[in-house]
N, C-alpha and C. Protein backbone atom coordinates (compact mmCIF):
# COMPACT_ATOMS: atom_id res chain seq x y z
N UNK A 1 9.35 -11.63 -6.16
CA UNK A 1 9.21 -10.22 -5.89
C UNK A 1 9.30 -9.46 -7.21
N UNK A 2 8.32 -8.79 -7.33
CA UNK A 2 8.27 -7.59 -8.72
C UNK A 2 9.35 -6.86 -8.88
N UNK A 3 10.05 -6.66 -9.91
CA UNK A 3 11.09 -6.04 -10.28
C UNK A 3 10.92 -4.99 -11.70
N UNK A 4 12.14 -4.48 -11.48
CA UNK A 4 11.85 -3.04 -12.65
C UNK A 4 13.37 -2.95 -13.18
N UNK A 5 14.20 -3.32 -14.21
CA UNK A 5 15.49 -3.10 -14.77
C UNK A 5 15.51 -2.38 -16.18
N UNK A 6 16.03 -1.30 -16.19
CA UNK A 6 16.25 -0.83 -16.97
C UNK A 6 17.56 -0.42 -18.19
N UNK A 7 17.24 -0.69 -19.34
CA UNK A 7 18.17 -0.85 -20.36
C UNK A 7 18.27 0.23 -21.10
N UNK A 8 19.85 1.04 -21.96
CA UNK A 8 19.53 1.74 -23.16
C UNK A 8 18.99 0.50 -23.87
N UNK A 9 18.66 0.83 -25.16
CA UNK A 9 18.17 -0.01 -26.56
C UNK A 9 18.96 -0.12 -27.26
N UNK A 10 20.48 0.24 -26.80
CA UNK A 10 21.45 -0.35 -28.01
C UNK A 10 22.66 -0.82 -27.07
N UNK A 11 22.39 -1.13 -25.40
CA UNK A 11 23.26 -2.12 -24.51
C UNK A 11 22.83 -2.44 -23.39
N UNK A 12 22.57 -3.92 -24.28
CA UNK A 12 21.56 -5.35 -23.37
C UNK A 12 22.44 -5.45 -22.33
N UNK A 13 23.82 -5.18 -22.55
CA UNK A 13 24.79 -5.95 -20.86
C UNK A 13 24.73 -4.79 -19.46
N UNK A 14 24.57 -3.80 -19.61
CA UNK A 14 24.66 -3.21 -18.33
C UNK A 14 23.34 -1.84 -17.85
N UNK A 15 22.51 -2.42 -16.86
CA UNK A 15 21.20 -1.89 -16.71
C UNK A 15 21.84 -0.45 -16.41
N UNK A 16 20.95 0.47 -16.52
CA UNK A 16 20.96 1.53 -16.12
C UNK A 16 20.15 2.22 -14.69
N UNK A 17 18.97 1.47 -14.43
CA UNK A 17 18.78 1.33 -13.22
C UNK A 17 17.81 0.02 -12.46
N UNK A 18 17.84 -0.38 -11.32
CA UNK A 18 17.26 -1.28 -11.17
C UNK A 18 16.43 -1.55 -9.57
N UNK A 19 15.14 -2.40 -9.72
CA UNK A 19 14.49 -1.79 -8.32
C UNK A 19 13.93 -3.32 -8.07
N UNK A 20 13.65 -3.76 -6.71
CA UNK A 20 12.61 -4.55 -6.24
C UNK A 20 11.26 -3.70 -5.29
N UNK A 21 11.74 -2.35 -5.43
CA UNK A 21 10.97 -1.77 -4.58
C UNK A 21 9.62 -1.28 -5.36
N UNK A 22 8.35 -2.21 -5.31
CA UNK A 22 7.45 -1.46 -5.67
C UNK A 22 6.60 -0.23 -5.88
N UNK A 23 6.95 1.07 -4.88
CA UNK A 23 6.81 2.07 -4.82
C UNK A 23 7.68 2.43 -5.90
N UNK A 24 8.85 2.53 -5.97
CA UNK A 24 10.14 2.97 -7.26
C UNK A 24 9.96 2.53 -8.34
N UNK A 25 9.06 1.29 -7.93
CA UNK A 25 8.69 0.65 -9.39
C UNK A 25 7.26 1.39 -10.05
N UNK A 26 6.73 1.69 -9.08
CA UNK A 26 5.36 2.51 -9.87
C UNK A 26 5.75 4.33 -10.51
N UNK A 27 6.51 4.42 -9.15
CA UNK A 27 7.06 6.15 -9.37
C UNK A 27 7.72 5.92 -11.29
N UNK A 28 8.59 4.93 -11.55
CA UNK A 28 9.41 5.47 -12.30
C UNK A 28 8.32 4.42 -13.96
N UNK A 29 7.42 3.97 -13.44
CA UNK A 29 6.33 3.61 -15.00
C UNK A 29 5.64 4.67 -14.68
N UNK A 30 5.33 4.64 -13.60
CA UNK A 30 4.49 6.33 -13.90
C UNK A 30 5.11 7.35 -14.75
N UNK A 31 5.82 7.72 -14.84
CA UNK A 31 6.67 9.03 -15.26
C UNK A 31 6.85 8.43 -17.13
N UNK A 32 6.13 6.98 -17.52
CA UNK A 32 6.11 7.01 -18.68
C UNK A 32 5.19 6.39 -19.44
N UNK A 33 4.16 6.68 -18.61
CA UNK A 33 2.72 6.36 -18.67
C UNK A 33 2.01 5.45 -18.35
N UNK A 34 2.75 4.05 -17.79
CA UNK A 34 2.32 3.10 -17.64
C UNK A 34 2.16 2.59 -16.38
N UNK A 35 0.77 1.97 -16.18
CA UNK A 35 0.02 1.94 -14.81
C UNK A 35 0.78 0.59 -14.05
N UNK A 36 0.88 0.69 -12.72
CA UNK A 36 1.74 -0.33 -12.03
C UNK A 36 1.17 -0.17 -10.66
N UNK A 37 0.15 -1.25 -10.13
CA UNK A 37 -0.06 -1.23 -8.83
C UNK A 37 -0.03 -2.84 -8.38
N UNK A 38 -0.85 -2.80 -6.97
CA UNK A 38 -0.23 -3.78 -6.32
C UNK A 38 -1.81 -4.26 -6.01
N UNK A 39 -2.22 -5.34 -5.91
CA UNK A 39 -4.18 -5.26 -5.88
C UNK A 39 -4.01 -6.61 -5.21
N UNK A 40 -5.17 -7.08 -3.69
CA UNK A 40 -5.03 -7.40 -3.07
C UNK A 40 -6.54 -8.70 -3.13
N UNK A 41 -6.64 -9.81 -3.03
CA UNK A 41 -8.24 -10.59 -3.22
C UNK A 41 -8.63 -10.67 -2.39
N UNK A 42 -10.12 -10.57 -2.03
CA UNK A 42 -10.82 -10.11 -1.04
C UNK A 42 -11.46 -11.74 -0.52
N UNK A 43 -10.39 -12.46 -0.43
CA UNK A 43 -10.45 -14.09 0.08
C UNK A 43 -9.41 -14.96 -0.31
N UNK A 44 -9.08 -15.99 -0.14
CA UNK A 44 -8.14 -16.94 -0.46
C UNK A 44 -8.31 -17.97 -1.93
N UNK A 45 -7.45 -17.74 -2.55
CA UNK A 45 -7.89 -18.76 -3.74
C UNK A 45 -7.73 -19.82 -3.50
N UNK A 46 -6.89 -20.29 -3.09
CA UNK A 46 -6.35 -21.56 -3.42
C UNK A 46 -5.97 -22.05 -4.46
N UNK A 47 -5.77 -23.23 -4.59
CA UNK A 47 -4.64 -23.95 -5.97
C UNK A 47 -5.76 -23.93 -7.20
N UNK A 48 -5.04 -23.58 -8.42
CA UNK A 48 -5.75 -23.63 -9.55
C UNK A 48 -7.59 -23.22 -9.62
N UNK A 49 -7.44 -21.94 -9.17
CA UNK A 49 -9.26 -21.82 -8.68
C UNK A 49 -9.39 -21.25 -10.23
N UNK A 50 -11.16 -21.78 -10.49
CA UNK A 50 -11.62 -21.50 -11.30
C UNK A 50 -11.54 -19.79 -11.59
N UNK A 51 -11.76 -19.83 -12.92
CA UNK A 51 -11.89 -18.32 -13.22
C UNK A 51 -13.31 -17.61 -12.95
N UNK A 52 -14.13 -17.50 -12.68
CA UNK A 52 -15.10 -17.43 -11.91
C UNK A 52 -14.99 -16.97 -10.58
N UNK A 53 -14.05 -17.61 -9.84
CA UNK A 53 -13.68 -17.70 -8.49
C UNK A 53 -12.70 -16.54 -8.77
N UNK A 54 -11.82 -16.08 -9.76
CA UNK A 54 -10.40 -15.27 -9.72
C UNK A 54 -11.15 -14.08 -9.78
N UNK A 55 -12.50 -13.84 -10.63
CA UNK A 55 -12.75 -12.64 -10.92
C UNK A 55 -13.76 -12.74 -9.83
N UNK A 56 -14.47 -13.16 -9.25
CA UNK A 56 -15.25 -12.57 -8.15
C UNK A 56 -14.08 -12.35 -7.08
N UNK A 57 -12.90 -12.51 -6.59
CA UNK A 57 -12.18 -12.49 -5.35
C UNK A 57 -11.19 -11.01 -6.03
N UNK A 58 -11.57 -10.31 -7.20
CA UNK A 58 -11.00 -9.01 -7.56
C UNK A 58 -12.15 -8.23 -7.77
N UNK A 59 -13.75 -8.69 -8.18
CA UNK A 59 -14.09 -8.01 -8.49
C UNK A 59 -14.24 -6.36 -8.08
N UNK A 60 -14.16 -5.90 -7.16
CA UNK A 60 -14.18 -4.57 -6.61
C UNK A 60 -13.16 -3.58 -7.52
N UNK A 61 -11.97 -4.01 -7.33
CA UNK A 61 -10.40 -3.69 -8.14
C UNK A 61 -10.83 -3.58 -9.63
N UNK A 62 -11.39 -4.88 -10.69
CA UNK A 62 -11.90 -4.89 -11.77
C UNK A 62 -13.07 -3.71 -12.11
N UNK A 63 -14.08 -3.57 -11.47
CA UNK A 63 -15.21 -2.53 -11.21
C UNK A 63 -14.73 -1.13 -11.33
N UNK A 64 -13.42 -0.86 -10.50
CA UNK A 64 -12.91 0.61 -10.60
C UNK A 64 -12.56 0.90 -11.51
N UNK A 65 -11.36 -0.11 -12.06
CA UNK A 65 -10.75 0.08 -13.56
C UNK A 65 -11.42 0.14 -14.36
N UNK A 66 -12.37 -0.83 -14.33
CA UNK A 66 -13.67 -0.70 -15.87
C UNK A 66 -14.07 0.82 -15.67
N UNK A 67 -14.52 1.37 -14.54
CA UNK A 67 -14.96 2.50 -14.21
C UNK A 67 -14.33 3.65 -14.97
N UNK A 68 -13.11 3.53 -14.68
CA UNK A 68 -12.21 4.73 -14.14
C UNK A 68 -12.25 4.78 -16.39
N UNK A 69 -11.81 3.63 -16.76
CA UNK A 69 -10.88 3.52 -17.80
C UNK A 69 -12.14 3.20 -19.23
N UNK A 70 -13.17 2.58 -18.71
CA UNK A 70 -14.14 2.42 -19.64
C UNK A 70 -13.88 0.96 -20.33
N UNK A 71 -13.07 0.06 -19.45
CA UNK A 71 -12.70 -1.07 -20.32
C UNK A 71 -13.99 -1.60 -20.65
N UNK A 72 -13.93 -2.74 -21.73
CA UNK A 72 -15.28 -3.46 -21.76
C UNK A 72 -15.56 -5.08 -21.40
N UNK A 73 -14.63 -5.27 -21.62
CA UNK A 73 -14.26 -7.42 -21.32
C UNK A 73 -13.13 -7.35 -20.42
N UNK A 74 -12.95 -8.56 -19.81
CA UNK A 74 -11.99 -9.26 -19.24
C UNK A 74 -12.07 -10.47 -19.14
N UNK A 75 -11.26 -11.57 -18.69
CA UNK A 75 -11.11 -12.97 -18.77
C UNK A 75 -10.11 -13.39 -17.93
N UNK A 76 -9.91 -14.77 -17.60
CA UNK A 76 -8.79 -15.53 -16.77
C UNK A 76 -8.09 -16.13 -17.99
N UNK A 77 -6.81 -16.33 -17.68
CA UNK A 77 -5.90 -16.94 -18.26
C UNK A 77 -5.01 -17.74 -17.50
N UNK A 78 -4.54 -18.95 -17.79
CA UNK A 78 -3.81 -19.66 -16.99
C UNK A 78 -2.76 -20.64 -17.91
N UNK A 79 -1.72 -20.05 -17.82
CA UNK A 79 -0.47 -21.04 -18.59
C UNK A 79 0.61 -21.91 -17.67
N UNK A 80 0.47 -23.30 -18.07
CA UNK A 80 1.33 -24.04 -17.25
C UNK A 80 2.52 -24.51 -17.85
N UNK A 81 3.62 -25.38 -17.61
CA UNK A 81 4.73 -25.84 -18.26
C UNK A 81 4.72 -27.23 -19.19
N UNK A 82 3.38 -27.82 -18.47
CA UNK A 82 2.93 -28.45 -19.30
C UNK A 82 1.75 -28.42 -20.24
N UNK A 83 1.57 -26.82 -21.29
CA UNK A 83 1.04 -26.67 -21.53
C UNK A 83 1.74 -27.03 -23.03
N UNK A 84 0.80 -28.22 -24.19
CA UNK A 84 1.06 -27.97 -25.23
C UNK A 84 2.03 -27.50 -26.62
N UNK A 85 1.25 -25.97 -26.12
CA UNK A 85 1.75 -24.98 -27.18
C UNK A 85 2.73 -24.25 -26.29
N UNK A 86 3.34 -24.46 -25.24
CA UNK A 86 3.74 -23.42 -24.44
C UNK A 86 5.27 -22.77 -25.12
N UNK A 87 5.35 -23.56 -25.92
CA UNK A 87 7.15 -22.81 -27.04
C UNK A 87 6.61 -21.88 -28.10
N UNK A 88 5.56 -22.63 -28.51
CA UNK A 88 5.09 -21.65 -29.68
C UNK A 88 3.96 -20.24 -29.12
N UNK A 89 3.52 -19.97 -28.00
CA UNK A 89 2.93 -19.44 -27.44
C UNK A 89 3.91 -17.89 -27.45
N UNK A 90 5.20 -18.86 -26.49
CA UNK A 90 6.00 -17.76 -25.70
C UNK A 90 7.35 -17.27 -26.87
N UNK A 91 7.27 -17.95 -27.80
CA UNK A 91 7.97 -17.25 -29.09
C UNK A 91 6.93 -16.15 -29.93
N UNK A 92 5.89 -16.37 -29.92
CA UNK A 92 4.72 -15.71 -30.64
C UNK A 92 5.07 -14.24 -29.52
N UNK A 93 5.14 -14.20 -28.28
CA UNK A 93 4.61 -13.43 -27.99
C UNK A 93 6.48 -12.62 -27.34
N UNK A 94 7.13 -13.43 -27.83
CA UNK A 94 8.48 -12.70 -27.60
C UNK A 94 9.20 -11.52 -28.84
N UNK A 95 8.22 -11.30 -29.65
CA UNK A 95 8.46 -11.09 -30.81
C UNK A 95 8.14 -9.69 -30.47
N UNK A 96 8.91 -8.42 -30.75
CA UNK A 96 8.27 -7.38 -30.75
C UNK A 96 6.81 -6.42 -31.33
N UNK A 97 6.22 -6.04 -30.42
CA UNK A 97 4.79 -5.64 -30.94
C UNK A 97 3.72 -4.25 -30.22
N UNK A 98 2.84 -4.20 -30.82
CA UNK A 98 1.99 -2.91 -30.36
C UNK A 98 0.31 -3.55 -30.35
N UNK A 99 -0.21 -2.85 -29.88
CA UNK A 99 -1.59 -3.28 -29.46
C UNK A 99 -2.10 -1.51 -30.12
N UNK A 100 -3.56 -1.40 -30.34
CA UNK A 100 -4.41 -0.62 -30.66
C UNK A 100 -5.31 -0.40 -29.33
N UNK A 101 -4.74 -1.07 -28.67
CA UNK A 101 -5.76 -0.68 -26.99
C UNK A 101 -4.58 -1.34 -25.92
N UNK A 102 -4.83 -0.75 -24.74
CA UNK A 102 -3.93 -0.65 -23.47
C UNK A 102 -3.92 -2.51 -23.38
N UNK A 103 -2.80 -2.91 -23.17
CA UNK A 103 -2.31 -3.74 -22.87
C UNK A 103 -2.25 -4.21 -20.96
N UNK A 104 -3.69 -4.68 -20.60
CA UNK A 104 -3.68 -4.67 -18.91
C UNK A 104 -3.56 -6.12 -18.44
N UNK A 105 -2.81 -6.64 -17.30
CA UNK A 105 -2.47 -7.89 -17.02
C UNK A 105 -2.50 -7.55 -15.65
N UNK A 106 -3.00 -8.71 -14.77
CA UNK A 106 -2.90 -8.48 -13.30
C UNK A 106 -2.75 -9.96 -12.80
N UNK A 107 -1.67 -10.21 -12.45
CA UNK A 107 -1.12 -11.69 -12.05
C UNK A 107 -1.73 -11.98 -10.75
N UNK A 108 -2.17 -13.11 -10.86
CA UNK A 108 -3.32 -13.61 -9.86
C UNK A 108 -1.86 -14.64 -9.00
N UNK A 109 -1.17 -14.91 -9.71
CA UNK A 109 0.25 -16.37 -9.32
C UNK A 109 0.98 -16.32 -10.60
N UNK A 110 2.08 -16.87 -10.08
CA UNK A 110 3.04 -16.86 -11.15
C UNK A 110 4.00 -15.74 -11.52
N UNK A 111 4.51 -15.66 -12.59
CA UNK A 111 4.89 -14.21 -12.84
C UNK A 111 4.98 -14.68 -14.56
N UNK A 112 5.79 -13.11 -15.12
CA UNK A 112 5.78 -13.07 -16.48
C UNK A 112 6.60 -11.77 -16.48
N UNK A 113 7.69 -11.56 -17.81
CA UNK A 113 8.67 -10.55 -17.45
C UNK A 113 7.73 -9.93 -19.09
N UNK A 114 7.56 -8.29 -19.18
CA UNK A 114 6.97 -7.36 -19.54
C UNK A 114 8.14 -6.52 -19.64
N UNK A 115 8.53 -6.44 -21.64
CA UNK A 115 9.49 -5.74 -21.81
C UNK A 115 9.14 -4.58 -23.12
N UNK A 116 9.42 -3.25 -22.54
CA UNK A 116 8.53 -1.77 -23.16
C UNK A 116 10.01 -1.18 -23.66
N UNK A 117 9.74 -0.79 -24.86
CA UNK A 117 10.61 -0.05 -25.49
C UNK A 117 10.29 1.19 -26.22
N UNK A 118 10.57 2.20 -25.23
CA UNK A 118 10.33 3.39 -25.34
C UNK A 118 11.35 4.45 -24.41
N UNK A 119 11.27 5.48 -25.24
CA UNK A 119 12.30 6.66 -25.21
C UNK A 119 14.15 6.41 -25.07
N UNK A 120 14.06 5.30 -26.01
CA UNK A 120 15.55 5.06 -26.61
C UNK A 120 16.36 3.88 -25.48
N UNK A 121 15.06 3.59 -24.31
CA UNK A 121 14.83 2.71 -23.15
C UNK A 121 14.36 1.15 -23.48
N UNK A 122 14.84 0.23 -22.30
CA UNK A 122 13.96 -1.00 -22.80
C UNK A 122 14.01 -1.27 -20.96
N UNK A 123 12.68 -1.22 -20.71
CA UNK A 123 11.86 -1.58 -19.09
C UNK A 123 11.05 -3.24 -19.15
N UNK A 124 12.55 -3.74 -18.47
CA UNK A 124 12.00 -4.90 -18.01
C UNK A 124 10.79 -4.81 -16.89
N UNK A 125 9.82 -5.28 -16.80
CA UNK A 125 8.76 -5.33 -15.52
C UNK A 125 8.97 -7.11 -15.16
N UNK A 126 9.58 -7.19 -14.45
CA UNK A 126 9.14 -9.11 -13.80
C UNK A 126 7.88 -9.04 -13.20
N UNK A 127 6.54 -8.88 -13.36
CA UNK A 127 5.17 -9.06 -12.93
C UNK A 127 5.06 -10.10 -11.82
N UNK A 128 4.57 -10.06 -11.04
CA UNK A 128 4.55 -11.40 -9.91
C UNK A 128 3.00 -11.12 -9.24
N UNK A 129 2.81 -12.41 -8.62
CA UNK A 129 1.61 -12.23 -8.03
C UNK A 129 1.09 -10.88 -7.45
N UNK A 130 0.12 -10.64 -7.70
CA UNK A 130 -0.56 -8.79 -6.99
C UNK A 130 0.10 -7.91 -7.96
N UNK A 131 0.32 -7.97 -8.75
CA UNK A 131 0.96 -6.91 -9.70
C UNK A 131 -0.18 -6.70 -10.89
N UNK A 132 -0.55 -5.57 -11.19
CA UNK A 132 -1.49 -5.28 -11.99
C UNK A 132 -0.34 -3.98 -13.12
N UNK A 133 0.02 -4.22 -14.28
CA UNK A 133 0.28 -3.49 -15.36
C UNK A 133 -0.71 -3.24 -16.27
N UNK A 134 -0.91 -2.11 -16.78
CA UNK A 134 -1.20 -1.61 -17.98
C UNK A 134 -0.04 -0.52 -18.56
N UNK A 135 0.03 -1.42 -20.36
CA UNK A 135 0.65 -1.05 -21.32
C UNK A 135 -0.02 0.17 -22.03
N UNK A 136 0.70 1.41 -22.09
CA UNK A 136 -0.90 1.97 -23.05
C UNK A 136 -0.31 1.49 -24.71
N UNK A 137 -1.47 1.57 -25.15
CA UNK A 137 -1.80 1.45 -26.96
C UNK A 137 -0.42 1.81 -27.50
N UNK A 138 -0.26 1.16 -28.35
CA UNK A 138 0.66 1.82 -28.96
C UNK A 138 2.37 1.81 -29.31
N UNK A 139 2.15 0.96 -27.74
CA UNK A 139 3.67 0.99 -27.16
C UNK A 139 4.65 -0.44 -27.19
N UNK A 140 5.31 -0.31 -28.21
CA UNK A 140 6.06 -1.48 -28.83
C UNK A 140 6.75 -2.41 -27.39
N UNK A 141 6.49 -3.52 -27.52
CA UNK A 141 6.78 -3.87 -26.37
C UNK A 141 6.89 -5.64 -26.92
N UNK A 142 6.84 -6.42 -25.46
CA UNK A 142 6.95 -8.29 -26.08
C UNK A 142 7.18 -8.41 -24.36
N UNK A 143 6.64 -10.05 -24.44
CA UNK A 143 6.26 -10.27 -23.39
C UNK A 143 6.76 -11.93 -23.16
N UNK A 144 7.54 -12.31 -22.34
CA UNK A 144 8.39 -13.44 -21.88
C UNK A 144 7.89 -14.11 -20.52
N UNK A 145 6.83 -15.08 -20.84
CA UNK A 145 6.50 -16.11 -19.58
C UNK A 145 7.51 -17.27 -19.42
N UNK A 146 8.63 -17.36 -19.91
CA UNK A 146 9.53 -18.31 -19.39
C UNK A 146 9.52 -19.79 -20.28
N UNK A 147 10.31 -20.72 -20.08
CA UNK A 147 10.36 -21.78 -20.77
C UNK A 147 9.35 -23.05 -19.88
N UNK A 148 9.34 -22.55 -18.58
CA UNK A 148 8.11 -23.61 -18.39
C UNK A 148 7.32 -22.70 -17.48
N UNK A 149 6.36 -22.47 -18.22
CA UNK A 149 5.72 -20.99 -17.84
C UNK A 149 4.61 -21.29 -16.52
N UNK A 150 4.38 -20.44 -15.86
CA UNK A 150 3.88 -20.88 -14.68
C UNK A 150 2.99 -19.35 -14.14
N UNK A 151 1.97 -19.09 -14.49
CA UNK A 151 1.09 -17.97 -14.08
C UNK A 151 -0.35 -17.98 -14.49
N UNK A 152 -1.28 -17.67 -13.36
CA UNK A 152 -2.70 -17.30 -13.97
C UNK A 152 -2.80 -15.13 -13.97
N UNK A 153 -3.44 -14.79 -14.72
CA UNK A 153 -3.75 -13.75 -15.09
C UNK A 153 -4.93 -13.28 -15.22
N UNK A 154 -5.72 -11.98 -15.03
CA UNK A 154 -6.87 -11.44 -15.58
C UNK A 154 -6.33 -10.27 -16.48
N UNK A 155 -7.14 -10.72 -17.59
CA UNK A 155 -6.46 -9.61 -19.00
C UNK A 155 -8.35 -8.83 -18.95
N UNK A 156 -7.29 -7.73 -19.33
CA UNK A 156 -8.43 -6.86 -19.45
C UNK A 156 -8.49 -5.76 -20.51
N UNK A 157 -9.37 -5.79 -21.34
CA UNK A 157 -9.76 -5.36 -22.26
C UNK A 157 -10.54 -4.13 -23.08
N UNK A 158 -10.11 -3.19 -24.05
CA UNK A 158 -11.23 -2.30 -24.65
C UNK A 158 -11.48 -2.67 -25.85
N UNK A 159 -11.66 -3.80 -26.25
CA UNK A 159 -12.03 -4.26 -27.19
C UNK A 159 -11.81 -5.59 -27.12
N UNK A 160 -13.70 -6.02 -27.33
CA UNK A 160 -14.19 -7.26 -26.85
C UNK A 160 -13.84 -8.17 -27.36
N UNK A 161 -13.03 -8.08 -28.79
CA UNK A 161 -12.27 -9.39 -29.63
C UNK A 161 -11.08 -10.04 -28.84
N UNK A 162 -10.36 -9.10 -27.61
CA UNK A 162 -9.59 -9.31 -26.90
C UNK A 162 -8.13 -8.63 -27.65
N UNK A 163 -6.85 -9.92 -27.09
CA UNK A 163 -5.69 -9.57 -28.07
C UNK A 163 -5.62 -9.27 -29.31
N UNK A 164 -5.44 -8.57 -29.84
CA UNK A 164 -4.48 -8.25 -31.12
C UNK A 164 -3.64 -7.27 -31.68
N UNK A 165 -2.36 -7.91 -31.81
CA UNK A 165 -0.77 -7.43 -31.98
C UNK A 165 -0.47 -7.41 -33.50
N UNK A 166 0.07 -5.90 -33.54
CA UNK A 166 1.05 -5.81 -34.59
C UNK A 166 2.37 -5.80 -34.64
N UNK A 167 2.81 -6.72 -35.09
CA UNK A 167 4.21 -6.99 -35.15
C UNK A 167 5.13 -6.36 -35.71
N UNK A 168 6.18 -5.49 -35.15
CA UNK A 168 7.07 -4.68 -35.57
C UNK A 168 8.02 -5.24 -36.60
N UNK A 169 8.84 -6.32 -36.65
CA UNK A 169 9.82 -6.75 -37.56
C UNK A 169 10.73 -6.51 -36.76
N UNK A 170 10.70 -5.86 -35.38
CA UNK A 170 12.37 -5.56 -34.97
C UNK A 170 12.37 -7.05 -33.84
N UNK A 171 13.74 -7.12 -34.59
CA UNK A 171 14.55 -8.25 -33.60
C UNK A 171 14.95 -8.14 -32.35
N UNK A 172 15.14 -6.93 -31.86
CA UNK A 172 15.96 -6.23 -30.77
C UNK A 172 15.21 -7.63 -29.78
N UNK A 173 13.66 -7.77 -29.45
CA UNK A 173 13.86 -8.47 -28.36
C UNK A 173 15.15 -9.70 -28.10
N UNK A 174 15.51 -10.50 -29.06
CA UNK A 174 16.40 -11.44 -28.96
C UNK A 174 17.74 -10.81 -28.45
N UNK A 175 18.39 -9.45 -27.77
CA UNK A 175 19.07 -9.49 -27.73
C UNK A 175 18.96 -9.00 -26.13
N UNK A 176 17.37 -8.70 -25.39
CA UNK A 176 17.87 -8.87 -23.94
C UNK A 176 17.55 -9.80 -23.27
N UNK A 177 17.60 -9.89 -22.01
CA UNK A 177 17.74 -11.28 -21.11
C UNK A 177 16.11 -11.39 -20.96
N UNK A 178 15.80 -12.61 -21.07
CA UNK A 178 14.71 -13.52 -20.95
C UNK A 178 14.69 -13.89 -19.37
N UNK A 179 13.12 -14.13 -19.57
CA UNK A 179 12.80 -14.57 -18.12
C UNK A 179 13.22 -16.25 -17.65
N UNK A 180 14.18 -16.48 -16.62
CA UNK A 180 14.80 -17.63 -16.27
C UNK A 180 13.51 -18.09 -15.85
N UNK A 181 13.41 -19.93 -15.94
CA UNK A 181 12.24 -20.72 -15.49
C UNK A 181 12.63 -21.39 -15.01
């Protein structure tokens, strides 16, 4: 179940508020710019479906957003526990950082915890299946799929090179709670 916990930025031990309720969870990213809905596939995937298959069973949902937002690319992504690189992946990307374009993820399975640090705040998002976030530009943030990571995704894009992060130098992520696997 999608969750929303919220931290000051200078005390990791005691949240300041906290929700499983998706409505509370959109009301209160709304109020700081960041998009949070709930998007539904217009058929059954089944286990490990091709990406092909992920984006035609959203396409309608994908169509609006491109619409609405002017994105230009998107893609499937799928990280498992027995993936490889999966330590050096999820340290790369635990590292605090900013993007030059909106940061959009919509969990097809799995989950992934989405942590935003802004207005002296740090907003855990636990993402779970049907959860669609967008980060806007800009917004220092780091992102924790777990130690045996387990989610497919459609990332979506305004700029067709895809990802790329600038890395802040701040440590702070190492000092809140990581996503349990």
């Amino acid at each position: 179940m999608s969750a929303l916990t919220i931290f000051t930025d200078t005390d990791a031990g005691r949240p300041l508020w906290q929700s499983r309720d998706a409505e509370a969870i959109r009301r209160q990213l709304n109020d700081i710019g960041v998009r949070f809905e709930r998007w539904q596939a217009d058929r059954e995937l089944g286990r490990d479906p091709a990406p092909a298959e992920v984006i035609a069973a959203y396409r309608p949902a994908i169509d609006r957003l491109v619409a609405e937002k002017g994105y230009q690319s998107w893609d499937v992504i799928s990280m498992r526990a027995d993936h490889p690189n999966r330590g050096e992946l999820r340290a790369k990307f635990l590292s605090e950082h900013t993007h030059g374009e909106d940061e959009v993820r919509f969990f097809v399975e799995g989950a992934g915890l989405f942590c935003l640090h802004l207005q002296g705040k740090i907003w855990q998002i636990l993402c779970e299946k049907n959860d669609l976030i967008s980060v806007p530009a800009g917004t220092p943030h780091w992102f924790d799929m777990g130690s045996a990571p387990h989610f497919t995704a459609i990332r979506v894009f305004d700029n067709p090179k895809g990802w790329i992060a600038k890395f802040t130098g701040d440590a702070i992520a190492d000092s809140y709670p990581r996503l349990d696997s």
